[in-house]
C-alpha atoms as a PDB file:
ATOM      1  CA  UNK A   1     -13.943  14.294  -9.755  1.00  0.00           C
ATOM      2  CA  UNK A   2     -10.690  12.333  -9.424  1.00  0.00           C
ATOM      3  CA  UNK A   3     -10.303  10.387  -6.136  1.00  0.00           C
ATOM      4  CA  UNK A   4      -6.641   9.867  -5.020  1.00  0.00           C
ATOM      5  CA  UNK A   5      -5.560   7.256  -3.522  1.00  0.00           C
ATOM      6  CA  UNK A   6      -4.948   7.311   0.224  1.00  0.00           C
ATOM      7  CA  UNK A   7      -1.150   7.612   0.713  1.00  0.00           C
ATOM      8  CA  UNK A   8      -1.227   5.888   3.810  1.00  0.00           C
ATOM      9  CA  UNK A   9      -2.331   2.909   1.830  1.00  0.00           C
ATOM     10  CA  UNK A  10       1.140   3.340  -0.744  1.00  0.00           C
ATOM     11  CA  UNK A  11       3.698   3.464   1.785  1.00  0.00           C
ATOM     12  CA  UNK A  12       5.770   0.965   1.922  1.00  0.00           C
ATOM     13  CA  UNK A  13       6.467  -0.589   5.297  1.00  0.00           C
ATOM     14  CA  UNK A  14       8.188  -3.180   7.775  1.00  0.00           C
ATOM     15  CA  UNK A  15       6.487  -6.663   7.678  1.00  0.00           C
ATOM     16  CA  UNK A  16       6.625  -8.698  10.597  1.00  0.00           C
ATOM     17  CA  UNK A  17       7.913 -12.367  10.457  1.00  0.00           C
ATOM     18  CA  UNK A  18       4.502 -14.063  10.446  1.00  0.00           C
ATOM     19  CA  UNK A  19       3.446 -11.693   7.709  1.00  0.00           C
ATOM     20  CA  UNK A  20       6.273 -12.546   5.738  1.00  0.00           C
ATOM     21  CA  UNK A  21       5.710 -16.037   5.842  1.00  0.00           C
ATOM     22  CA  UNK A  22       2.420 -15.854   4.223  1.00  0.00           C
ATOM     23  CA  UNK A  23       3.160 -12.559   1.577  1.00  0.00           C
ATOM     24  CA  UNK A  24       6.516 -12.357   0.751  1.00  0.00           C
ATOM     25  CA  UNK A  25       9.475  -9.916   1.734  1.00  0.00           C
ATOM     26  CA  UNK A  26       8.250  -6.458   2.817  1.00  0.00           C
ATOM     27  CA  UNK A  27       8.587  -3.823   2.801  1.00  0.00           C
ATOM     28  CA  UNK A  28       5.424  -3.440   1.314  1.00  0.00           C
ATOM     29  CA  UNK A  29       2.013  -0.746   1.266  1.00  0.00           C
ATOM     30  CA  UNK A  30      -0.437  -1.917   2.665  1.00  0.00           C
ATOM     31  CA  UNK A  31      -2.857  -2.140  -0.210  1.00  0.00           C
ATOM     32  CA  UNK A  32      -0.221  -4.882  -1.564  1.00  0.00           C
ATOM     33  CA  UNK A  33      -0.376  -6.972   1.313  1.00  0.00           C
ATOM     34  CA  UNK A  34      -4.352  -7.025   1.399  1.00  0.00           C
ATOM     35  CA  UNK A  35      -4.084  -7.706  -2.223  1.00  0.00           C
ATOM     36  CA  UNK A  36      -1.295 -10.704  -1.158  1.00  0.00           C
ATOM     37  CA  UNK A  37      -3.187 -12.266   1.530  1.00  0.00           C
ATOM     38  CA  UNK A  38      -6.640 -12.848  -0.495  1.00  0.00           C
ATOM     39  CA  UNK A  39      -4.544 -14.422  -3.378  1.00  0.00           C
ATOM     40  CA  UNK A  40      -2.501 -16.795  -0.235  1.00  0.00           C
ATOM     41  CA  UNK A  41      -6.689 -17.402   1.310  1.00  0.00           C
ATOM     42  CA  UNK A  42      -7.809 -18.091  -1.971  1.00  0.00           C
ATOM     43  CA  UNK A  43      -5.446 -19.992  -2.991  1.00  0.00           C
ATOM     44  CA  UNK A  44      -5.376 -22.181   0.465  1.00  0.00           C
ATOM     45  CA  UNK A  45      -9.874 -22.558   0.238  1.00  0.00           C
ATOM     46  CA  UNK A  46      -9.565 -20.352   3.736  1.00  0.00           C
ATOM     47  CA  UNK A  47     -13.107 -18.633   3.063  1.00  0.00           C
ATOM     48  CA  UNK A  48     -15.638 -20.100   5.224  1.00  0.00           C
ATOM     49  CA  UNK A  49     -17.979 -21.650   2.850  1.00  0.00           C
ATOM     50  CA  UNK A  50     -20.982 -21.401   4.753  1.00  0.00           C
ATOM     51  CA  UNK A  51     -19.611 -17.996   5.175  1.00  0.00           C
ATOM     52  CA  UNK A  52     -17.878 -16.414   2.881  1.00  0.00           C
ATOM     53  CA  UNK A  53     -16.845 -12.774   4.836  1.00  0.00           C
ATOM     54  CA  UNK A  54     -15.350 -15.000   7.376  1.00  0.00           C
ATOM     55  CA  UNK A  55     -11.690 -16.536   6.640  1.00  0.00           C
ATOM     56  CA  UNK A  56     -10.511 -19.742   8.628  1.00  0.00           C
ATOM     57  CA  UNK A  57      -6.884 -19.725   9.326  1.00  0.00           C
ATOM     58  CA  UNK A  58      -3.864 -22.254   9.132  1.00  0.00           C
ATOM     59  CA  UNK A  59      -1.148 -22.497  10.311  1.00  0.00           C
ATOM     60  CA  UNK A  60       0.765 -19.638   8.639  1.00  0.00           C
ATOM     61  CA  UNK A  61      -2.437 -17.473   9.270  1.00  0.00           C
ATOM     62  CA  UNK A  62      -2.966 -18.437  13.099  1.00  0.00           C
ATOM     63  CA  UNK A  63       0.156 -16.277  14.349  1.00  0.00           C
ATOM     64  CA  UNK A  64      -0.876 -13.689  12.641  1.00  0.00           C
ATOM     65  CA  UNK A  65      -4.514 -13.566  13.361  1.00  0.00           C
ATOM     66  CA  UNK A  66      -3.878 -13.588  17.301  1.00  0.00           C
ATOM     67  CA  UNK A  67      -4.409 -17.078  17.643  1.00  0.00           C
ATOM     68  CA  UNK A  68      -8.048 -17.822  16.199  1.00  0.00           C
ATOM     69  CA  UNK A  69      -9.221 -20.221  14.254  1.00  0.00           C
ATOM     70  CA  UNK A  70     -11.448 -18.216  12.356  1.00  0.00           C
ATOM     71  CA  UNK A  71     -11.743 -14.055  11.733  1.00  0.00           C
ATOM     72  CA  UNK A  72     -14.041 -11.710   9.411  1.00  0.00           C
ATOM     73  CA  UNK A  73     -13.021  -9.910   6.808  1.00  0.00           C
ATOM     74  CA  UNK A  74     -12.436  -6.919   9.209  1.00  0.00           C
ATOM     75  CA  UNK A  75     -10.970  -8.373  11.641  1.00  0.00           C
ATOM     76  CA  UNK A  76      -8.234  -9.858   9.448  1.00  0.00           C
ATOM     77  CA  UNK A  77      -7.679  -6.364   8.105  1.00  0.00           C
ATOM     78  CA  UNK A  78      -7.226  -4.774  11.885  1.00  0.00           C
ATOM     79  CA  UNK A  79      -5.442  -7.871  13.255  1.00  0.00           C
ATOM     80  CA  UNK A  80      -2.831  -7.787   9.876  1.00  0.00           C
ATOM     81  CA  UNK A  81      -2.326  -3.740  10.474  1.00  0.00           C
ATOM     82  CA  UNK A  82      -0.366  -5.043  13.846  1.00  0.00           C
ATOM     83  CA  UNK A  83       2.561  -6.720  11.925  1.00  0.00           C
ATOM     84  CA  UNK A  84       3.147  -3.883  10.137  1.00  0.00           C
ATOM     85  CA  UNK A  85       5.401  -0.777  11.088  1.00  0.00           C
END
């Protein structure tokens, strides 16, 4: 059996600012701008060593991630899904 991929996760859309700022121009699916911001974290050293699941933010990633310092994995994904429309 072939999965498909999830179309929600293909469409294209609006980025906010912040997002921008850290990924590029939107718009852009969502799958992209996952893929986008773990290339920008890894890049940076933003994975918590001690922790790896959790990713520290600076200051490009602060706006975006409400504010905190420091987010899991999940969190980043549920916090990013709010600066795009």
């Amino acid at each position: 059996m072939v999965r498909k991929a999830n179309p929600a996760l293909l469409k294209p859309l609006g980025l906010s600012a912040d997002l921008e700022a850290v990924v590029g121009k939107g718009p852009m699916a969502r799958g992209q701008v996952v893929k986008k911001l773990w290339e920008y974290i890894k890049k940076n050293g933003l994975q918590n060593p001690q922790n790896k699941r959790n990713i520290m933010s600076d200051a490009k990633l602060k706006p975006i991630f409400g504010g905190k310092s420091e987010v899991t994995m999940f969190e980043m994904t549920k916090l990013v899904s709010a600066h795009m429309k």
